[in-house]
N, C-alpha and C. Protein backbone atom coordinates (compact mmCIF):
# COMPACT_ATOMS: atom_id res chain seq x y z
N UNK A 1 121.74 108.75 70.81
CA UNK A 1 122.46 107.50 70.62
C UNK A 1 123.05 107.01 71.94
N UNK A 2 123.84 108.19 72.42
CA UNK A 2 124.39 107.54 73.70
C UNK A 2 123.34 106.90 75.04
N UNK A 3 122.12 107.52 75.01
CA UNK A 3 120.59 107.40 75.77
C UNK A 3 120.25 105.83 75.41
N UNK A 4 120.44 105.75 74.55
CA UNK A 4 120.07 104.31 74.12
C UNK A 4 121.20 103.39 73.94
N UNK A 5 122.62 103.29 73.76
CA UNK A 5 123.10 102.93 74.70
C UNK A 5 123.31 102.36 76.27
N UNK A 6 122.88 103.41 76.65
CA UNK A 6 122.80 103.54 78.42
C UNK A 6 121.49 102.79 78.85
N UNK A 7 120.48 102.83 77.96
CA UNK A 7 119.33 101.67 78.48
C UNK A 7 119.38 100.53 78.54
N UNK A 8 120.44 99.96 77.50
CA UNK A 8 120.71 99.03 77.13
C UNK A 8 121.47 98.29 78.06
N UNK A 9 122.56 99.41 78.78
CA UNK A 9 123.28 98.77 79.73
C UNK A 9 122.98 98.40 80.98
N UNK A 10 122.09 99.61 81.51
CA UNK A 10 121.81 99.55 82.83
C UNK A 10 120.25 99.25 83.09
N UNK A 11 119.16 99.11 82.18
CA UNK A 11 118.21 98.92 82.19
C UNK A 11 117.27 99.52 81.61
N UNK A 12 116.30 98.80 80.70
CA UNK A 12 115.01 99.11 80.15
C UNK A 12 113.91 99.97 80.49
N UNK A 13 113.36 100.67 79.84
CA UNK A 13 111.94 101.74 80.46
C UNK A 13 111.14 100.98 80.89
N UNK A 14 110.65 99.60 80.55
CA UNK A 14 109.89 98.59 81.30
C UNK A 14 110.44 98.27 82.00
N UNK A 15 111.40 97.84 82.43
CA UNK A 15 111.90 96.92 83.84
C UNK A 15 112.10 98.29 85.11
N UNK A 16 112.28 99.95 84.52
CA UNK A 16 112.48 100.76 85.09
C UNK A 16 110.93 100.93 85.76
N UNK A 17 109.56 100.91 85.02
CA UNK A 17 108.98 101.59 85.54
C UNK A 17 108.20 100.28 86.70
N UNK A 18 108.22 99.02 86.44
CA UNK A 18 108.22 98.16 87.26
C UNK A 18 108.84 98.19 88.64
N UNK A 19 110.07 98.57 88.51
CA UNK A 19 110.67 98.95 90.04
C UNK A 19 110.03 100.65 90.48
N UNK A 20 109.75 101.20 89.57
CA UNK A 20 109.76 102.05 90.27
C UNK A 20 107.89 101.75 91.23
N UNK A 21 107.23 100.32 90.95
CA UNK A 21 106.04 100.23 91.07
C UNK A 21 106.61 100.09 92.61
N UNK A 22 107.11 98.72 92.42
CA UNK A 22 107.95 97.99 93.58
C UNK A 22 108.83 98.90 94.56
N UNK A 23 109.58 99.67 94.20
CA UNK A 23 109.94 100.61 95.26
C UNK A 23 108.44 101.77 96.15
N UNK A 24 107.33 101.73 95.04
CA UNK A 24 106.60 102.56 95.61
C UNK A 24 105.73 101.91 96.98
N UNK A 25 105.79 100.60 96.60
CA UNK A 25 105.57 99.21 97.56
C UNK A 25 106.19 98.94 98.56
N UNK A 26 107.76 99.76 98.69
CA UNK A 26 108.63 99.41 99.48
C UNK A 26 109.27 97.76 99.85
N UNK A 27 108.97 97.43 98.66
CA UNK A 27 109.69 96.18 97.75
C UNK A 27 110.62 95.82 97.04
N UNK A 28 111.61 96.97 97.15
CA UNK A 28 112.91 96.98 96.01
C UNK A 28 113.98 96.59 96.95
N UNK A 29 114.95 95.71 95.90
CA UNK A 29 116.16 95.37 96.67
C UNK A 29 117.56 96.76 96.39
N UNK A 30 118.64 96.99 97.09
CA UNK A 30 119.33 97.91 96.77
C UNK A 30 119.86 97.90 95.69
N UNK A 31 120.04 96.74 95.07
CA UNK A 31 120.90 96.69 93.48
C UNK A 31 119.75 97.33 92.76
N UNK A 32 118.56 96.55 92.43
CA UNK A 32 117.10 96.84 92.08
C UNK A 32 117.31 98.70 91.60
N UNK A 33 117.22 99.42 93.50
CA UNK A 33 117.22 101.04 93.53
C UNK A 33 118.30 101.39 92.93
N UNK A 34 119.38 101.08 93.11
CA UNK A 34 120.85 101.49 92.67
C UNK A 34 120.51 101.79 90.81
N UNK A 35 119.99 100.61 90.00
CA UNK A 35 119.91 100.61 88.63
C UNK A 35 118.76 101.53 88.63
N UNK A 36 117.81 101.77 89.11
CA UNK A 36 116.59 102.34 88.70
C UNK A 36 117.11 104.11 88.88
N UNK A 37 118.24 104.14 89.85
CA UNK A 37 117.93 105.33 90.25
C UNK A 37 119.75 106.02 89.22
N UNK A 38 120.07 104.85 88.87
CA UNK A 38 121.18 105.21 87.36
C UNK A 38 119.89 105.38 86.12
N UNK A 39 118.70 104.95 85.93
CA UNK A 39 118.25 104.89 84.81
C UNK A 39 117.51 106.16 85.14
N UNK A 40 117.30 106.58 86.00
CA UNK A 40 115.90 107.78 86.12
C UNK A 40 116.93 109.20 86.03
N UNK A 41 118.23 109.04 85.86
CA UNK A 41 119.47 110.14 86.12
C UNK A 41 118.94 110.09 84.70
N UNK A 42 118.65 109.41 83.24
CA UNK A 42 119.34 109.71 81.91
C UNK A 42 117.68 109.63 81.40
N UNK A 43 116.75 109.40 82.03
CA UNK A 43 115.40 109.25 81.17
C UNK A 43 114.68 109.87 81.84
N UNK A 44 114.18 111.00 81.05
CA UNK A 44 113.58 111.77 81.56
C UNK A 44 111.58 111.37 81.40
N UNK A 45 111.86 110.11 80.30
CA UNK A 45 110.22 109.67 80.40
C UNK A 45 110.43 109.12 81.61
N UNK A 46 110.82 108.25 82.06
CA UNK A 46 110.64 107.53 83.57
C UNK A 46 110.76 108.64 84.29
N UNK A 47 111.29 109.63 84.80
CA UNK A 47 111.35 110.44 85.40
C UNK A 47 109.82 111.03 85.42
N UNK A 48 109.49 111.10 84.47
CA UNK A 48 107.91 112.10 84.33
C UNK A 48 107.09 111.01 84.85
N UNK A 49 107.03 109.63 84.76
CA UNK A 49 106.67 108.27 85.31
C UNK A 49 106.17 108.24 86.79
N UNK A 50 107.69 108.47 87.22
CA UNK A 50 108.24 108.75 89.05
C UNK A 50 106.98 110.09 89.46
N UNK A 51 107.52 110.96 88.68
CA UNK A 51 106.51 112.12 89.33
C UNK A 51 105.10 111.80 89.92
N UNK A 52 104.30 111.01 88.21
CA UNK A 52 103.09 111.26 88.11
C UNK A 52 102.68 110.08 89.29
N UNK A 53 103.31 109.00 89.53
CA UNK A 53 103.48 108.07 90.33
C UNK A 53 103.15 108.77 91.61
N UNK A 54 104.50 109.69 91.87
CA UNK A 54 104.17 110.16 93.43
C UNK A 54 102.47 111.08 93.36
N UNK A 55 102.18 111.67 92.67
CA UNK A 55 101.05 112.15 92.79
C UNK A 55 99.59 111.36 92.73
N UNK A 56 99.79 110.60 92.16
CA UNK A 56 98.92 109.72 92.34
C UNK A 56 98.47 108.71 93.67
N UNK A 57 99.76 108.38 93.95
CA UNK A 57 100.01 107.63 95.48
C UNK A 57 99.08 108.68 96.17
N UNK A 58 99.60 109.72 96.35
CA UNK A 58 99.33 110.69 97.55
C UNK A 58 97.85 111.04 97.19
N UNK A 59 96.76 111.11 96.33
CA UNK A 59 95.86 111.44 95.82
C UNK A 59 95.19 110.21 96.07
N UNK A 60 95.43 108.43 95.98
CA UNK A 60 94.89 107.97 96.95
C UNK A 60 94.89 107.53 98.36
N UNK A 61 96.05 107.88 98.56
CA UNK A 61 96.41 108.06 100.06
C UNK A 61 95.25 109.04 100.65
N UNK A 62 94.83 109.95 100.23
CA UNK A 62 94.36 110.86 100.61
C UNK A 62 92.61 110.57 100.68
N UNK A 63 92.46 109.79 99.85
CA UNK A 63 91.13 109.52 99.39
C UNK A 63 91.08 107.99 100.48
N UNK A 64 91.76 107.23 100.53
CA UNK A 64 91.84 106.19 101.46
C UNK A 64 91.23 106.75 103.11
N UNK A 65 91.90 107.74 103.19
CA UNK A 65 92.17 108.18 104.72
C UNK A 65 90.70 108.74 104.84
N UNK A 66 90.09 109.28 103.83
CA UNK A 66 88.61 110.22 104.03
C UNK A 66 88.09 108.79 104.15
N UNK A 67 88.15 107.77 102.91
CA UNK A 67 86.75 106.56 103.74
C UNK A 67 86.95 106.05 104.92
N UNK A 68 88.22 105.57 105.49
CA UNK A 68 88.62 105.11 106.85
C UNK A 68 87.77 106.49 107.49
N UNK A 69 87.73 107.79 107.70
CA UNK A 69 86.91 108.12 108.72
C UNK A 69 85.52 107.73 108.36
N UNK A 70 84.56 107.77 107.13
CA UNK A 70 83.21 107.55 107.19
C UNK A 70 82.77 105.74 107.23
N UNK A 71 83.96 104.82 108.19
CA UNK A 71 83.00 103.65 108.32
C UNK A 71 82.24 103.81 109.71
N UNK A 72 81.75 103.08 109.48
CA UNK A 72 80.54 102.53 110.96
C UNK A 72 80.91 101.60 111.32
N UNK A 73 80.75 102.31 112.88
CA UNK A 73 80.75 101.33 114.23
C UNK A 73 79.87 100.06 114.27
N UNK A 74 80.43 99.43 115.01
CA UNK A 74 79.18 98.01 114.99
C UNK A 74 78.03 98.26 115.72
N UNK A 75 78.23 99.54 116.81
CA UNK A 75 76.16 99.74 117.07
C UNK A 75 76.29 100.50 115.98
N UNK A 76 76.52 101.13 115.60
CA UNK A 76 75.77 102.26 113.66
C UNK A 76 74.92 100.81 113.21
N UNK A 77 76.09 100.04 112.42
CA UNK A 77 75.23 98.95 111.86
C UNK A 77 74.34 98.24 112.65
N UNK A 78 74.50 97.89 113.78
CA UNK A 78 73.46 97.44 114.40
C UNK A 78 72.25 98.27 114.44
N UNK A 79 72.58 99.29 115.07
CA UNK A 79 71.01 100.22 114.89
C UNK A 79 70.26 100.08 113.51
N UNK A 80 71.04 100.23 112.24
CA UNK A 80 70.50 100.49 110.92
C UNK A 80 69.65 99.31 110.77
N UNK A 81 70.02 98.17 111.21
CA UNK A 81 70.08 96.40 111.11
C UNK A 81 68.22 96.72 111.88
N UNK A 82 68.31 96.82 112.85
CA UNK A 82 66.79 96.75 113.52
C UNK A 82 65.72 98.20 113.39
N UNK A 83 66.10 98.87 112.71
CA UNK A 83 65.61 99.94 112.49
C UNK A 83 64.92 99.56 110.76
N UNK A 84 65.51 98.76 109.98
CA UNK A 84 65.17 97.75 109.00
C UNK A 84 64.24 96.43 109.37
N UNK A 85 64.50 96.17 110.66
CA UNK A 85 63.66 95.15 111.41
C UNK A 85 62.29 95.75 111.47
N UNK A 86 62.55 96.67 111.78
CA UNK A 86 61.08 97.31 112.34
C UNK A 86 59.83 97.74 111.56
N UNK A 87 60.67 98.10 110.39
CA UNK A 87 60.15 98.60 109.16
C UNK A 87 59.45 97.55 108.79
N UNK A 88 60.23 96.41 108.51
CA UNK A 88 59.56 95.05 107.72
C UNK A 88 58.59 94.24 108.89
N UNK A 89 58.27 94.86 109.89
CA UNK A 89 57.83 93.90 111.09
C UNK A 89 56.07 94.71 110.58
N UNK A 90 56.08 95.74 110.60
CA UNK A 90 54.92 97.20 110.30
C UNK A 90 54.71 97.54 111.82
């Protein structure tokens, strides 16, 4: 009872997990963090939210950083580019 109460006052599981999108964005204003981080003290679903959040970030963070090493240089593509030329030329 008192849990629901306290959502009521300081903020919703939707408006909570929205900031917590926006803070992950580094988009939150301090009032914004201040309420989110009173609502994540008493809810432990947003809390499990926050977690799975950070793991996820970092899981494509991680996956981001592997394709940034496998692009190609502009001679790579160039070579591939006339090496396709050549093919279709016989």
């Amino acid at each position: 009872m008192f849990r629901k109460i306290i959502h009521i006052f300081f903020l919703p599981c939707s408006t909570a997990t929205l900031l917590l999108e926006k803070r992950n964005a580094n988009n939150i204003s301090q009032k914004e963090n201040w309420q989110l981080s009173m609502h994540l003290k008493i809810c432990k679903w947003c809390k499990a939210y926050e977690e799975k959040l950070k793991i996820l970030d970092s899981l494509l963070k991680k996956r981001l950083s592997k394709e940034d090493e496998n692009i190609l240089n502009e001679s790579e593509i160039q070579d591939f580019k006339n090496k396709i030329l050549k093919k279709i030329d016989f």
